[in-house]
PDB file of N, CA and C in Angstrom:
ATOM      1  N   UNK A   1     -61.936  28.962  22.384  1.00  0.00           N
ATOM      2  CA  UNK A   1     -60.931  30.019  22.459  1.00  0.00           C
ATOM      3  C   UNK A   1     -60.251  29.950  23.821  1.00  0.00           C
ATOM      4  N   UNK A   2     -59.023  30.134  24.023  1.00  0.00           N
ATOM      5  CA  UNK A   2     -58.145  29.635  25.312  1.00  0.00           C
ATOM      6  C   UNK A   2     -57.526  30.946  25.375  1.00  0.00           C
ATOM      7  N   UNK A   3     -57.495  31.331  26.805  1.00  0.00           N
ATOM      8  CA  UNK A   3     -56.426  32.550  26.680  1.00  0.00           C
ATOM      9  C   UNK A   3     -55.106  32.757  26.753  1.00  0.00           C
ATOM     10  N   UNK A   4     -54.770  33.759  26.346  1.00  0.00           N
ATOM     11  CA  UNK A   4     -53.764  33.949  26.091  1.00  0.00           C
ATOM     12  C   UNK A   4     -52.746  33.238  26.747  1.00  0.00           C
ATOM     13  N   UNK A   5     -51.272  32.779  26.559  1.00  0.00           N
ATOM     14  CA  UNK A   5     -50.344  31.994  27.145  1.00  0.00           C
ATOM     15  C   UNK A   5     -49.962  32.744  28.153  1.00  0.00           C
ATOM     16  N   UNK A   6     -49.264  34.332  27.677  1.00  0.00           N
ATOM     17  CA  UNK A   6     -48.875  35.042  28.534  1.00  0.00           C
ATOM     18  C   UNK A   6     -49.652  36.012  29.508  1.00  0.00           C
ATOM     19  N   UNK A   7     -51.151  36.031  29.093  1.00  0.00           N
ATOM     20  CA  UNK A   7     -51.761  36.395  30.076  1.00  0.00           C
ATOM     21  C   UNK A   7     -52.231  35.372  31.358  1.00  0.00           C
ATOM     22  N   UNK A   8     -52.190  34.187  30.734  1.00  0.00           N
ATOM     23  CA  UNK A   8     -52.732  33.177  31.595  1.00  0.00           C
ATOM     24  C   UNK A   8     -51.430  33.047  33.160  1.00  0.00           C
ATOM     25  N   UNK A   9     -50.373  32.696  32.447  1.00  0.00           N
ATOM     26  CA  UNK A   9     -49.018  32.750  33.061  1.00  0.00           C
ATOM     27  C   UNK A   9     -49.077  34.408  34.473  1.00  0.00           C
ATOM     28  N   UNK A  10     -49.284  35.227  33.680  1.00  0.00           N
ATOM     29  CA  UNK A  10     -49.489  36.314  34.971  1.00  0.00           C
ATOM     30  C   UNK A  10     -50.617  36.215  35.407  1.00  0.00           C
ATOM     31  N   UNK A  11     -51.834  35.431  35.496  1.00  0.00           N
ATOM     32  CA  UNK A  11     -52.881  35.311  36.318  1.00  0.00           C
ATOM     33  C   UNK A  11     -52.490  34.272  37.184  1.00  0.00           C
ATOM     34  N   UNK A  12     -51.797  33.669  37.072  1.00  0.00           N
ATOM     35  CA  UNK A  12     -51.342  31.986  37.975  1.00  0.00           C
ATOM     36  C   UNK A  12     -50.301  33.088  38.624  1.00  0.00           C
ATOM     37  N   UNK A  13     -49.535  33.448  38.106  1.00  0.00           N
ATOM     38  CA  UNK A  13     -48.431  34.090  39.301  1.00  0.00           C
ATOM     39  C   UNK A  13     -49.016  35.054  40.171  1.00  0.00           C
ATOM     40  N   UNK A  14     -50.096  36.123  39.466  1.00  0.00           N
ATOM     41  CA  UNK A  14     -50.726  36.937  40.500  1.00  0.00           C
ATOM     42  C   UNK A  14     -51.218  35.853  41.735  1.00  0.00           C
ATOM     43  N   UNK A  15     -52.073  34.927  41.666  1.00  0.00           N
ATOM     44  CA  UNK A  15     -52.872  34.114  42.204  1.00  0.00           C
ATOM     45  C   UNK A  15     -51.428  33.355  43.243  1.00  0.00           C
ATOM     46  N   UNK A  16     -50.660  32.901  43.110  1.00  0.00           N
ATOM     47  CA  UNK A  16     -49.830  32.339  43.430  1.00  0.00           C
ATOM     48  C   UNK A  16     -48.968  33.728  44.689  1.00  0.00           C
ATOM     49  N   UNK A  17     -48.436  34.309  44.356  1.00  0.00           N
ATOM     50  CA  UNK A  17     -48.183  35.595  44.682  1.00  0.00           C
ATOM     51  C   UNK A  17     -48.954  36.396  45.986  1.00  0.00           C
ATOM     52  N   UNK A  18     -50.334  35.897  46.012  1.00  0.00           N
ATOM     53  CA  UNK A  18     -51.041  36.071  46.834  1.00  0.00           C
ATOM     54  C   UNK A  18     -50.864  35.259  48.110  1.00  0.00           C
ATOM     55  N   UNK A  19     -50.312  34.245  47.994  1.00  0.00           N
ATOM     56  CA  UNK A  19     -50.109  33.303  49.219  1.00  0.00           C
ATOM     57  C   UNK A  19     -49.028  33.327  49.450  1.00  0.00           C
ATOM     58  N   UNK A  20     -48.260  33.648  48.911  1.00  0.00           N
ATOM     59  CA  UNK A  20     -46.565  33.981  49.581  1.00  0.00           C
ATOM     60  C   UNK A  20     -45.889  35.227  50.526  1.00  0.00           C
ATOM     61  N   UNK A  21     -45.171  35.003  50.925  1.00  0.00           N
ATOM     62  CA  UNK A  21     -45.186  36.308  51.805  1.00  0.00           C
ATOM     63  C   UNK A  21     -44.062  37.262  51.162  1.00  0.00           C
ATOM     64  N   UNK A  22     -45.206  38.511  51.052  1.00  0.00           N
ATOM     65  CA  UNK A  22     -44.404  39.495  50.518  1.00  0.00           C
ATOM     66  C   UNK A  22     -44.028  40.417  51.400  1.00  0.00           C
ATOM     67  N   UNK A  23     -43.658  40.232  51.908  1.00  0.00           N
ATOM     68  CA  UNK A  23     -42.251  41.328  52.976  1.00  0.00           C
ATOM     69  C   UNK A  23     -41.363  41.656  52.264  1.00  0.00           C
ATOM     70  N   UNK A  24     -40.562  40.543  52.171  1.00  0.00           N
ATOM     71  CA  UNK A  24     -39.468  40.743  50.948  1.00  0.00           C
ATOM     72  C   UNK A  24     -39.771  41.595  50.061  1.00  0.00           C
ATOM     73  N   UNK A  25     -40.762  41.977  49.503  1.00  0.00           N
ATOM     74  CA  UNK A  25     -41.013  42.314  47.836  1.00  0.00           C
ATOM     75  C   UNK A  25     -41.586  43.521  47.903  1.00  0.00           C
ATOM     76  N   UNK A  26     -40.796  44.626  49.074  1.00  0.00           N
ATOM     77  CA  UNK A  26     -41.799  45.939  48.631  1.00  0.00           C
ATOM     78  C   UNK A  26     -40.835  47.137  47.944  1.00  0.00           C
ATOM     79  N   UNK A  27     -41.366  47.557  47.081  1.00  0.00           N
ATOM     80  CA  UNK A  27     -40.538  48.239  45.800  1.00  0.00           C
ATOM     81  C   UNK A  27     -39.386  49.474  46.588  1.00  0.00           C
ATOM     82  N   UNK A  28     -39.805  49.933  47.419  1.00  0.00           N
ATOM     83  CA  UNK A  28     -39.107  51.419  48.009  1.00  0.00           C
ATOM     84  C   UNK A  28     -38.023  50.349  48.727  1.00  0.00           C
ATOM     85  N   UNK A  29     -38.111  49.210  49.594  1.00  0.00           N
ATOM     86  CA  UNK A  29     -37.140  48.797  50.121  1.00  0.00           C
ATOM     87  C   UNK A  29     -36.268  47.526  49.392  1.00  0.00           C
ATOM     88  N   UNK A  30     -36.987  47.332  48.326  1.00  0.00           N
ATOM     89  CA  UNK A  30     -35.867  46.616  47.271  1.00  0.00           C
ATOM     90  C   UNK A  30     -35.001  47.697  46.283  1.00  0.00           C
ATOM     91  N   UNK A  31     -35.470  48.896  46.011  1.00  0.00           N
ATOM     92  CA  UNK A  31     -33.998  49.625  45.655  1.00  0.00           C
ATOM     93  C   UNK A  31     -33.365  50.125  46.475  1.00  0.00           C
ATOM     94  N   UNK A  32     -33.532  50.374  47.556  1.00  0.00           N
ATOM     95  CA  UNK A  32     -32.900  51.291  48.953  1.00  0.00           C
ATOM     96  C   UNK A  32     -31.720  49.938  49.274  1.00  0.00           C
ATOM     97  N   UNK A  33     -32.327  48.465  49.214  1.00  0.00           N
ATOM     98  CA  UNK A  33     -31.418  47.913  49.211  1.00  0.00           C
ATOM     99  C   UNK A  33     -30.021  46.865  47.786  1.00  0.00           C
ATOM    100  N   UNK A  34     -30.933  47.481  47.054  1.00  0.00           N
ATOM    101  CA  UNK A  34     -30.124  47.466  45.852  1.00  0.00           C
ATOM    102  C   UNK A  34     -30.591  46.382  45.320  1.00  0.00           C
ATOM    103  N   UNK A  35     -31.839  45.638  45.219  1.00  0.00           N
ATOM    104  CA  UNK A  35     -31.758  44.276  44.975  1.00  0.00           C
ATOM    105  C   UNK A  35     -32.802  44.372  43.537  1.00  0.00           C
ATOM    106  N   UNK A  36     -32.963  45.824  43.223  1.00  0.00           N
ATOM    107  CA  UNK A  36     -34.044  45.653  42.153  1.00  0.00           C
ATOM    108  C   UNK A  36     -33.481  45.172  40.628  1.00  0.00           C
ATOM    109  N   UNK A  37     -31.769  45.178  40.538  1.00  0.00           N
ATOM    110  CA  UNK A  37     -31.614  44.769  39.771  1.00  0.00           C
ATOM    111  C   UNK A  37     -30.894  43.439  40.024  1.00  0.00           C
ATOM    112  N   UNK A  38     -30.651  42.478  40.887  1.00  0.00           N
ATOM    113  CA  UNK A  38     -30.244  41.434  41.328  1.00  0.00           C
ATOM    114  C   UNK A  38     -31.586  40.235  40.855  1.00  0.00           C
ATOM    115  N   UNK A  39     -32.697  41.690  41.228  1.00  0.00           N
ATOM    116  CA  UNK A  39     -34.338  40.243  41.194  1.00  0.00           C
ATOM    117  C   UNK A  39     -34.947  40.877  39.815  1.00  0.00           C
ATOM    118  N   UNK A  40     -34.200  41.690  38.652  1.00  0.00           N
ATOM    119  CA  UNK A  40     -34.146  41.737  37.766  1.00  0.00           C
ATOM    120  C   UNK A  40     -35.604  42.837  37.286  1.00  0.00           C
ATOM    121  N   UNK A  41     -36.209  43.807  38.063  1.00  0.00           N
ATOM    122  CA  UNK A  41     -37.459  44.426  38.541  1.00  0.00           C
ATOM    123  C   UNK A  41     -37.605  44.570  37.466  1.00  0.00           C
ATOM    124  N   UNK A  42     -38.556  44.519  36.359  1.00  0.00           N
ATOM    125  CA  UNK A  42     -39.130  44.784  35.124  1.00  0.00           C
ATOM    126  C   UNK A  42     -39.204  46.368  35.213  1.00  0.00           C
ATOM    127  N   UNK A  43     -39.699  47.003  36.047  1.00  0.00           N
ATOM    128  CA  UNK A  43     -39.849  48.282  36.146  1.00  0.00           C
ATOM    129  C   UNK A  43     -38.698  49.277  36.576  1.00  0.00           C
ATOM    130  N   UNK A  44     -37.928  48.843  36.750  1.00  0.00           N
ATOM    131  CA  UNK A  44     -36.379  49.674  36.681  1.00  0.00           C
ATOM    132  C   UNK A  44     -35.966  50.256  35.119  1.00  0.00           C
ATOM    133  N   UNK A  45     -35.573  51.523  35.590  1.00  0.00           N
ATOM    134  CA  UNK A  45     -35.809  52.667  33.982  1.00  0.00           C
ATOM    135  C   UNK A  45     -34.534  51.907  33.449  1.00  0.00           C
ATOM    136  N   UNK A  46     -34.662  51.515  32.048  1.00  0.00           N
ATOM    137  CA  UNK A  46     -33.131  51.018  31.138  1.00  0.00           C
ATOM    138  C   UNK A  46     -32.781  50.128  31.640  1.00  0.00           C
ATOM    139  N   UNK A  47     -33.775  49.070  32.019  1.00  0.00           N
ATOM    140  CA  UNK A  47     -33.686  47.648  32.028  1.00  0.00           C
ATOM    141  C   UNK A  47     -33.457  47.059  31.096  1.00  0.00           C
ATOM    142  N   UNK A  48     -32.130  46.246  30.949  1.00  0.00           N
ATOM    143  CA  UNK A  48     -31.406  45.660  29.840  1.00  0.00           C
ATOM    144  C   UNK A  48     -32.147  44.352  29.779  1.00  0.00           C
ATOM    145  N   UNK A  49     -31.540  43.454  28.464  1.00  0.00           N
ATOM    146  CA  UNK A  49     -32.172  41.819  28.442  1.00  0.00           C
ATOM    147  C   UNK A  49     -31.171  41.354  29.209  1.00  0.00           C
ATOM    148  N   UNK A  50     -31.068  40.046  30.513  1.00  0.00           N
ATOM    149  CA  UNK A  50     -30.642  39.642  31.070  1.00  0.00           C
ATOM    150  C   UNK A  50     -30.425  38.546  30.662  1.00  0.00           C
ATOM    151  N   UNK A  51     -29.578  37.132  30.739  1.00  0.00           N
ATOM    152  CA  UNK A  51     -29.928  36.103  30.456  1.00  0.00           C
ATOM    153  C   UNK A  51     -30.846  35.463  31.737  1.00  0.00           C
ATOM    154  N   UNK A  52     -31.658  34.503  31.317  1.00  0.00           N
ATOM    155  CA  UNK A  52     -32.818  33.950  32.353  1.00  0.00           C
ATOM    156  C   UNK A  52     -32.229  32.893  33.876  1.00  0.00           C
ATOM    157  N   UNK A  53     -32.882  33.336  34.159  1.00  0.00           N
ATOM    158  CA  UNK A  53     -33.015  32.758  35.506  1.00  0.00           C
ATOM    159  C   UNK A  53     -33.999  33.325  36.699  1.00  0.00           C
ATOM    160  N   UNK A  54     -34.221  32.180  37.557  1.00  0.00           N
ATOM    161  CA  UNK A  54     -34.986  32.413  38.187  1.00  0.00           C
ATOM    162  C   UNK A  54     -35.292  32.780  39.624  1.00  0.00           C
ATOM    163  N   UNK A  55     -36.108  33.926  39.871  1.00  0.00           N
ATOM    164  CA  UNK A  55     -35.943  34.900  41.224  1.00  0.00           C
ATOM    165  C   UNK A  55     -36.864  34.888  41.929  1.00  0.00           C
ATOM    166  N   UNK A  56     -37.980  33.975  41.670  1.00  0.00           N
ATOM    167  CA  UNK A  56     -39.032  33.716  42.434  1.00  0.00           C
ATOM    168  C   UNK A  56     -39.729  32.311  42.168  1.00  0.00           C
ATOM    169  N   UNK A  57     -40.324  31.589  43.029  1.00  0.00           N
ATOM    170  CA  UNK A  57     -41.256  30.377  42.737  1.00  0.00           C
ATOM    171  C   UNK A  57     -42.125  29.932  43.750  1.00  0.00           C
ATOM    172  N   UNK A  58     -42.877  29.232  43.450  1.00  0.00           N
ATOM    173  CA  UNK A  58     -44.096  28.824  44.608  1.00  0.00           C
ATOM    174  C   UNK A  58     -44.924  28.090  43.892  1.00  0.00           C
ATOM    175  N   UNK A  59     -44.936  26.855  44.187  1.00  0.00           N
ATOM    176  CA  UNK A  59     -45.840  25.500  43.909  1.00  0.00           C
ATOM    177  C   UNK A  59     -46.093  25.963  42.082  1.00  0.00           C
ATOM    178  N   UNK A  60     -45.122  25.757  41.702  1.00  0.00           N
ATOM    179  CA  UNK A  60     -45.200  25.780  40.206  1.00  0.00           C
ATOM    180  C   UNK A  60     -45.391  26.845  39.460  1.00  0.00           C
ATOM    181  N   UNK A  61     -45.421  27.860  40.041  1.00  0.00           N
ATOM    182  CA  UNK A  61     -45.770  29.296  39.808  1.00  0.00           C
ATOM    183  C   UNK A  61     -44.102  29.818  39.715  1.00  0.00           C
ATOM    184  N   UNK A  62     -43.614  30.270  38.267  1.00  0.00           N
ATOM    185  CA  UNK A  62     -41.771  30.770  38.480  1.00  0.00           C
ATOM    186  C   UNK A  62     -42.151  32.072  37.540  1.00  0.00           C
ATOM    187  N   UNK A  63     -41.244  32.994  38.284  1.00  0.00           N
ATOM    188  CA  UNK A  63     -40.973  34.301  37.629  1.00  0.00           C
ATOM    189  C   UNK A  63     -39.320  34.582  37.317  1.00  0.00           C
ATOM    190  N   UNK A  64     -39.184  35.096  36.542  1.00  0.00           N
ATOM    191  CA  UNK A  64     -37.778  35.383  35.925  1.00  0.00           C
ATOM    192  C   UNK A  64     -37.060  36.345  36.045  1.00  0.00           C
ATOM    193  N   UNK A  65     -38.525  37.417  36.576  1.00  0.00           N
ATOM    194  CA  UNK A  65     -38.160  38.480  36.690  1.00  0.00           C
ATOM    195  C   UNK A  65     -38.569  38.959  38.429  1.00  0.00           C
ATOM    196  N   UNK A  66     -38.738  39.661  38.509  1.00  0.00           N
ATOM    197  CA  UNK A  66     -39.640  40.265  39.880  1.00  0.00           C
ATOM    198  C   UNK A  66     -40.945  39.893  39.885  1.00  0.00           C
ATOM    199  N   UNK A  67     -41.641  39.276  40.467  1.00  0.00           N
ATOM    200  CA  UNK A  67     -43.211  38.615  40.473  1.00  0.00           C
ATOM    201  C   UNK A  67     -43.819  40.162  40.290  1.00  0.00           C
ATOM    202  N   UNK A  68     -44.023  40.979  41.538  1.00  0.00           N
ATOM    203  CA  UNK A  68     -44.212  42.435  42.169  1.00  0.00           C
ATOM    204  C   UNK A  68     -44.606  43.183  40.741  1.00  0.00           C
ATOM    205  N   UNK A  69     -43.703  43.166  39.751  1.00  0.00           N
ATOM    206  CA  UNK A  69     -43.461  44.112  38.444  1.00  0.00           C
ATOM    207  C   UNK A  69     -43.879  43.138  37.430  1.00  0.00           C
ATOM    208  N   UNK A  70     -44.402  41.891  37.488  1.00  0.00           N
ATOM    209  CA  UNK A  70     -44.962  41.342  35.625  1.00  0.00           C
ATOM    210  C   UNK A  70     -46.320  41.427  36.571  1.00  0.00           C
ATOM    211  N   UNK A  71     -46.780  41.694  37.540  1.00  0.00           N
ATOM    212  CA  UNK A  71     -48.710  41.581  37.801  1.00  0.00           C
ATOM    213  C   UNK A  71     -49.127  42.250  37.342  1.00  0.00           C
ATOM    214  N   UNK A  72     -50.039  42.080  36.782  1.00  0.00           N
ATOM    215  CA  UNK A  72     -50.924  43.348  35.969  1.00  0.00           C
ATOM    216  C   UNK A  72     -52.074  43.817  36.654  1.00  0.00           C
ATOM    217  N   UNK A  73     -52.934  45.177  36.592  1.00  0.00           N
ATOM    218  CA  UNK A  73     -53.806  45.164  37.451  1.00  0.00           C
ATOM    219  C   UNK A  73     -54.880  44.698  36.685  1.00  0.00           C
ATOM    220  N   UNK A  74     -54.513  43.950  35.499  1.00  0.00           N
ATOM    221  CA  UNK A  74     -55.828  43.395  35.213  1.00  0.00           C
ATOM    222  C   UNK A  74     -56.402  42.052  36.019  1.00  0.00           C
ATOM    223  N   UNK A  75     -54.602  41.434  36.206  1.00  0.00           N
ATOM    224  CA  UNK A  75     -55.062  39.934  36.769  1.00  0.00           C
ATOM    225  C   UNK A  75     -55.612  40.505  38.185  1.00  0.00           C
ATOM    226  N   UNK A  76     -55.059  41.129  38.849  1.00  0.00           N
ATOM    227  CA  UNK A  76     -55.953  41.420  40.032  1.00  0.00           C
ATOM    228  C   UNK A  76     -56.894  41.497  40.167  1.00  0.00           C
ATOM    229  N   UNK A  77     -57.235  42.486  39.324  1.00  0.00           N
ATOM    230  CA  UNK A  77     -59.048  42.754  39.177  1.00  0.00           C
ATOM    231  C   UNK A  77     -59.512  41.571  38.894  1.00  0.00           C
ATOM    232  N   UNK A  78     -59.171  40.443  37.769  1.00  0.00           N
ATOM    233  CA  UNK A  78     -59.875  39.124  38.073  1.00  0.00           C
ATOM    234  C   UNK A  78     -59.724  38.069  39.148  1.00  0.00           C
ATOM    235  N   UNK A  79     -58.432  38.666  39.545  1.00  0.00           N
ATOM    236  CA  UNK A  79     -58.607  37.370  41.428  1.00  0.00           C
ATOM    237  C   UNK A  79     -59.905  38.434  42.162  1.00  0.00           C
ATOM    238  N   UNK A  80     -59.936  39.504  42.304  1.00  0.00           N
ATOM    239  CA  UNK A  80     -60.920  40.218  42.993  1.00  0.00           C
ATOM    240  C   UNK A  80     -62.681  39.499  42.684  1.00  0.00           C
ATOM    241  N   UNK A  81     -62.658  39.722  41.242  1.00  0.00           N
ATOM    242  CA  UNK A  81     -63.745  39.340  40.912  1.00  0.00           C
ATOM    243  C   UNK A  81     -64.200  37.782  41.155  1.00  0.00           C
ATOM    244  N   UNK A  82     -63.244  37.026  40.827  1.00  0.00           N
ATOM    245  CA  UNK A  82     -63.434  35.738  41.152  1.00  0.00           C
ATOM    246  C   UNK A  82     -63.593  35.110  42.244  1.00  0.00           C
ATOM    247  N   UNK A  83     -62.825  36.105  43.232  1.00  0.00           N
ATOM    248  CA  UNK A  83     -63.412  35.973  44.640  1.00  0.00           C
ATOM    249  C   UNK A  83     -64.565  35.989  45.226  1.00  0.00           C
ATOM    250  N   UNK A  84     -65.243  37.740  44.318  1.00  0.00           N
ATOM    251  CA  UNK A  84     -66.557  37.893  44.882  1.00  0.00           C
ATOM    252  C   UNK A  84     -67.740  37.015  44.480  1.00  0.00           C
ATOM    253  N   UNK A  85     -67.131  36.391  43.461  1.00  0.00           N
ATOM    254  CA  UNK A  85     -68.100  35.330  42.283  1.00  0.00           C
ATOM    255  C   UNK A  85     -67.988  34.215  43.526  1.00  0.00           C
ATOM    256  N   UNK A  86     -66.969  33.849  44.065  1.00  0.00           N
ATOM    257  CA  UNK A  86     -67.011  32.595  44.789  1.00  0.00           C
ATOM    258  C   UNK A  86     -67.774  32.513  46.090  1.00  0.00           C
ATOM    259  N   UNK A  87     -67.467  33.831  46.484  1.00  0.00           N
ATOM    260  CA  UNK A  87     -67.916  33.987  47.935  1.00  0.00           C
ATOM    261  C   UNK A  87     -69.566  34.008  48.104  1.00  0.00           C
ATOM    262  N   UNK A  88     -69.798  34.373  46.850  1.00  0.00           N
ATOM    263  CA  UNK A  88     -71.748  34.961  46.188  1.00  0.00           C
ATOM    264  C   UNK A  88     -72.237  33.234  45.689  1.00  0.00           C
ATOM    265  N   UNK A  89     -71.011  32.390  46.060  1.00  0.00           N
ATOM    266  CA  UNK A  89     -71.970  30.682  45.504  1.00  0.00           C
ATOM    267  C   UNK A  89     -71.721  30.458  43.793  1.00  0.00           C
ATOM    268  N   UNK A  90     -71.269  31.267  42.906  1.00  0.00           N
ATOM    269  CA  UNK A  90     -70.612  30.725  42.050  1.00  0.00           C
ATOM    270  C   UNK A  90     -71.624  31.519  41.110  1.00  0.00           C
ATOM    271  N   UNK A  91     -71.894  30.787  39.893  1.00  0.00           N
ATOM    272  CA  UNK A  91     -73.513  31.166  39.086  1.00  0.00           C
ATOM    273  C   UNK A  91     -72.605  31.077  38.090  1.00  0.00           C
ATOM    274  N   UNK A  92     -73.973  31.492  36.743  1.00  0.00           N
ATOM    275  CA  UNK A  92     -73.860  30.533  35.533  1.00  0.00           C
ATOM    276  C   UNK A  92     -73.031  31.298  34.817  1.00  0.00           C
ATOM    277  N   UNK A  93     -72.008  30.546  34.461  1.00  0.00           N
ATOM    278  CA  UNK A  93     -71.187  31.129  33.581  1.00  0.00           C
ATOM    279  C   UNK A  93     -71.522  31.659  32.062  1.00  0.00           C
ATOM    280  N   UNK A  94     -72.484  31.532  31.476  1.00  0.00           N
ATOM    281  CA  UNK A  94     -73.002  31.855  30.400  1.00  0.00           C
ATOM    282  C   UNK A  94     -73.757  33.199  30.254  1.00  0.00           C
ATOM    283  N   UNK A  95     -73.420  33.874  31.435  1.00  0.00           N
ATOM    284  CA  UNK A  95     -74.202  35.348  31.263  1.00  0.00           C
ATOM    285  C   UNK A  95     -72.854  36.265  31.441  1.00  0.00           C
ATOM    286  N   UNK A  96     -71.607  35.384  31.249  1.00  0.00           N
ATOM    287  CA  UNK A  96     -70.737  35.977  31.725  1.00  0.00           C
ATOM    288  C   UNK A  96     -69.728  36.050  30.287  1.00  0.00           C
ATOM    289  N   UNK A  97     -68.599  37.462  30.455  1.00  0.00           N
ATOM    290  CA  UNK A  97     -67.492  37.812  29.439  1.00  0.00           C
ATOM    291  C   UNK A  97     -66.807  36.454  29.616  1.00  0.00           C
ATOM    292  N   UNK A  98     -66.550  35.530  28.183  1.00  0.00           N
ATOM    293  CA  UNK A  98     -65.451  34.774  27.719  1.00  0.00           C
ATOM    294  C   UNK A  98     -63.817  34.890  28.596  1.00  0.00           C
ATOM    295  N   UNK A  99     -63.413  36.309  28.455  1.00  0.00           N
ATOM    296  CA  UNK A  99     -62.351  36.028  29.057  1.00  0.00           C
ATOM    297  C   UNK A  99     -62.626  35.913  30.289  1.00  0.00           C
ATOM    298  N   UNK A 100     -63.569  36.669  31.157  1.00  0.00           N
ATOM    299  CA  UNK A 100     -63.273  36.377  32.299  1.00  0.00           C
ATOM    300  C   UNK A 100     -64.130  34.735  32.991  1.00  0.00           C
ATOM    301  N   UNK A 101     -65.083  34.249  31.807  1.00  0.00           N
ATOM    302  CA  UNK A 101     -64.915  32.331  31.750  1.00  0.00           C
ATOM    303  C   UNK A 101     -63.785  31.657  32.028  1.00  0.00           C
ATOM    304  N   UNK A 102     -62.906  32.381  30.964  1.00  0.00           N
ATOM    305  CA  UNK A 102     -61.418  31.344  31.101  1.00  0.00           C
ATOM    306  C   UNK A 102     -60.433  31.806  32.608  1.00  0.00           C
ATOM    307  N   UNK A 103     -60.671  32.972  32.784  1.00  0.00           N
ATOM    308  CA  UNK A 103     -59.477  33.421  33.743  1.00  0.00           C
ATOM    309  C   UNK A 103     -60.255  32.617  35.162  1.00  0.00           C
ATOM    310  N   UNK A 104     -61.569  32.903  35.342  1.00  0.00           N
ATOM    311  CA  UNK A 104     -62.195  31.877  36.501  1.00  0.00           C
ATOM    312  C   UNK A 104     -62.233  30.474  36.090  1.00  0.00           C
ATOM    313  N   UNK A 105     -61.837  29.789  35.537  1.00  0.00           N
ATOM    314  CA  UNK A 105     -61.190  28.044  34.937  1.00  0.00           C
ATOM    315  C   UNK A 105     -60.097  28.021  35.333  1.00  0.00           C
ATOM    316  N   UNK A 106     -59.222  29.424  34.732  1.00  0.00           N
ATOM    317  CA  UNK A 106     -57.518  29.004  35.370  1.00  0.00           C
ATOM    318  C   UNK A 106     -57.452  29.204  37.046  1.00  0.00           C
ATOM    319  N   UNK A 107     -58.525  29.972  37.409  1.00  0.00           N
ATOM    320  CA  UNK A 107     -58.201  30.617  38.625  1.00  0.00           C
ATOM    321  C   UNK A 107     -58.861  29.084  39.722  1.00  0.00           C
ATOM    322  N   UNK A 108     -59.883  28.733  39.513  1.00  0.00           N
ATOM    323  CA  UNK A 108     -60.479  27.717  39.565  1.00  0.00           C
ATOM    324  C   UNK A 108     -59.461  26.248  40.156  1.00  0.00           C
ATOM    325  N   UNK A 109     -58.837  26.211  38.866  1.00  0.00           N
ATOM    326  CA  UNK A 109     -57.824  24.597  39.081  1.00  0.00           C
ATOM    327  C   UNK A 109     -56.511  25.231  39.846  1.00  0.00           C
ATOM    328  N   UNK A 110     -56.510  26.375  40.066  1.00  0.00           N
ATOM    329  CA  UNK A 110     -54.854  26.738  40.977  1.00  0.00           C
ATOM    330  C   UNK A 110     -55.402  26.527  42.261  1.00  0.00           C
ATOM    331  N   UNK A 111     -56.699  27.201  42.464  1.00  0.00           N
ATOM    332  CA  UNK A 111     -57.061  26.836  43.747  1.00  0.00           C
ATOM    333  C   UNK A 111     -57.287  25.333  44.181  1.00  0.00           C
ATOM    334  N   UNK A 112     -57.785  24.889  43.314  1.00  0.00           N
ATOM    335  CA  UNK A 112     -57.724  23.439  43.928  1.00  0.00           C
ATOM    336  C   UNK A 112     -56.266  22.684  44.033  1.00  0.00           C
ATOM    337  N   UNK A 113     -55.427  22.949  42.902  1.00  0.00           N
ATOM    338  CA  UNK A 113     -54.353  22.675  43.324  1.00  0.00           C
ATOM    339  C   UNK A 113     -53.652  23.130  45.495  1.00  0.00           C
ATOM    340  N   UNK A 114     -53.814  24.393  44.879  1.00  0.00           N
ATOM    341  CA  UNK A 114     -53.846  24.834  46.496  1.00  0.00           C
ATOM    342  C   UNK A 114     -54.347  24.027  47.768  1.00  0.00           C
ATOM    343  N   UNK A 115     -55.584  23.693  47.441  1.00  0.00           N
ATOM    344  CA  UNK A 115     -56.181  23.026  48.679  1.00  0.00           C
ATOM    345  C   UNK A 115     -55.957  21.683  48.646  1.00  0.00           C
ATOM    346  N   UNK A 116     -55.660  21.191  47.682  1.00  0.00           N
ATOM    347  CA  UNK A 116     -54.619  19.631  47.703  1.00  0.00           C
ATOM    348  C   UNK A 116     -53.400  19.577  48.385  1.00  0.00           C
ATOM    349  N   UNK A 117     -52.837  20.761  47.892  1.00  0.00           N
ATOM    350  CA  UNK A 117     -51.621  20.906  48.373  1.00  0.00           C
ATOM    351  C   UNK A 117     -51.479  21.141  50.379  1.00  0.00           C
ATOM    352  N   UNK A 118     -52.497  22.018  50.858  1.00  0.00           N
ATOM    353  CA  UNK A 118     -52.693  21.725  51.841  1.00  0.00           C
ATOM    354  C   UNK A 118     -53.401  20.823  53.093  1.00  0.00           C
ATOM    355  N   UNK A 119     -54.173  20.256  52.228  1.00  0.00           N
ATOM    356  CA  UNK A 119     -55.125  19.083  52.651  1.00  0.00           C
ATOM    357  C   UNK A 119     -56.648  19.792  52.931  1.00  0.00           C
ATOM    358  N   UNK A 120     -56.902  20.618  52.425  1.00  0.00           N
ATOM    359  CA  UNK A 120     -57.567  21.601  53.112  1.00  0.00           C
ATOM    360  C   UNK A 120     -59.099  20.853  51.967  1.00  0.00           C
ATOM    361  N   UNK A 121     -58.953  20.190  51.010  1.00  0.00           N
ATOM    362  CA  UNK A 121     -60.091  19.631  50.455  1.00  0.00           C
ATOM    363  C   UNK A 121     -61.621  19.414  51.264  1.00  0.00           C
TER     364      UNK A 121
END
């Protein structure tokens, strides 16, 4: 069983999202400066369909919309958890919930992507 496409997709962008710098991206000063509908904010009331394009990216990680507004606090809660799983030495995945098997697999190969990407192996 593989998870979901579109949940998987907002766990890589949460994860991704995390290493970028969000200055840019804080909600009170992206409408104050008008840009919540320029970066297309999912959470703006009577948000129309737009045609696509893209308003954010980072090492293969693209959002269409506002990164900030498709995170869910679920994916968080699994970068959280997967953290504390990593930091605790790892352990057996078989005493563990299925989805959160797969979301620590996806979470797993981004990071290594990551540390390739920086040499940091």
């Amino acid at each position: 069983m593989r998870a979901e496409r579109g949940r998987t997709k907002k766990l890589i962008l949460a994860f991704h999202f995390q290493f970028a710098d969000q200055a840019g991206w804080k909600c009170e000063e992206c409408r104050r400066s008008g840009l919540e509908e320029k970066r297309r904010c999912a959470l703006r009331p009577g948000a129309e369909p737009e045609p696509s394009r893209v308003v954010w990216v980072r090492n293969g990680a693209v959002a269409e919309r506002c990164p900030k507004s498709l995170i869910t606090g679920e994916s968080l809660a699994l970068i959280e958890a997967y953290c504390a799983w990593k930091l605790n030495g790892g352990g057996d995945y078989r005493d563990m919930p299925v989805r959160e098997v797969e979301a620590f697999w996806v979470l797993e190969q981004e990071l290594r992507k990551e540390m390739e990407r920086r040499g940091d192996e």
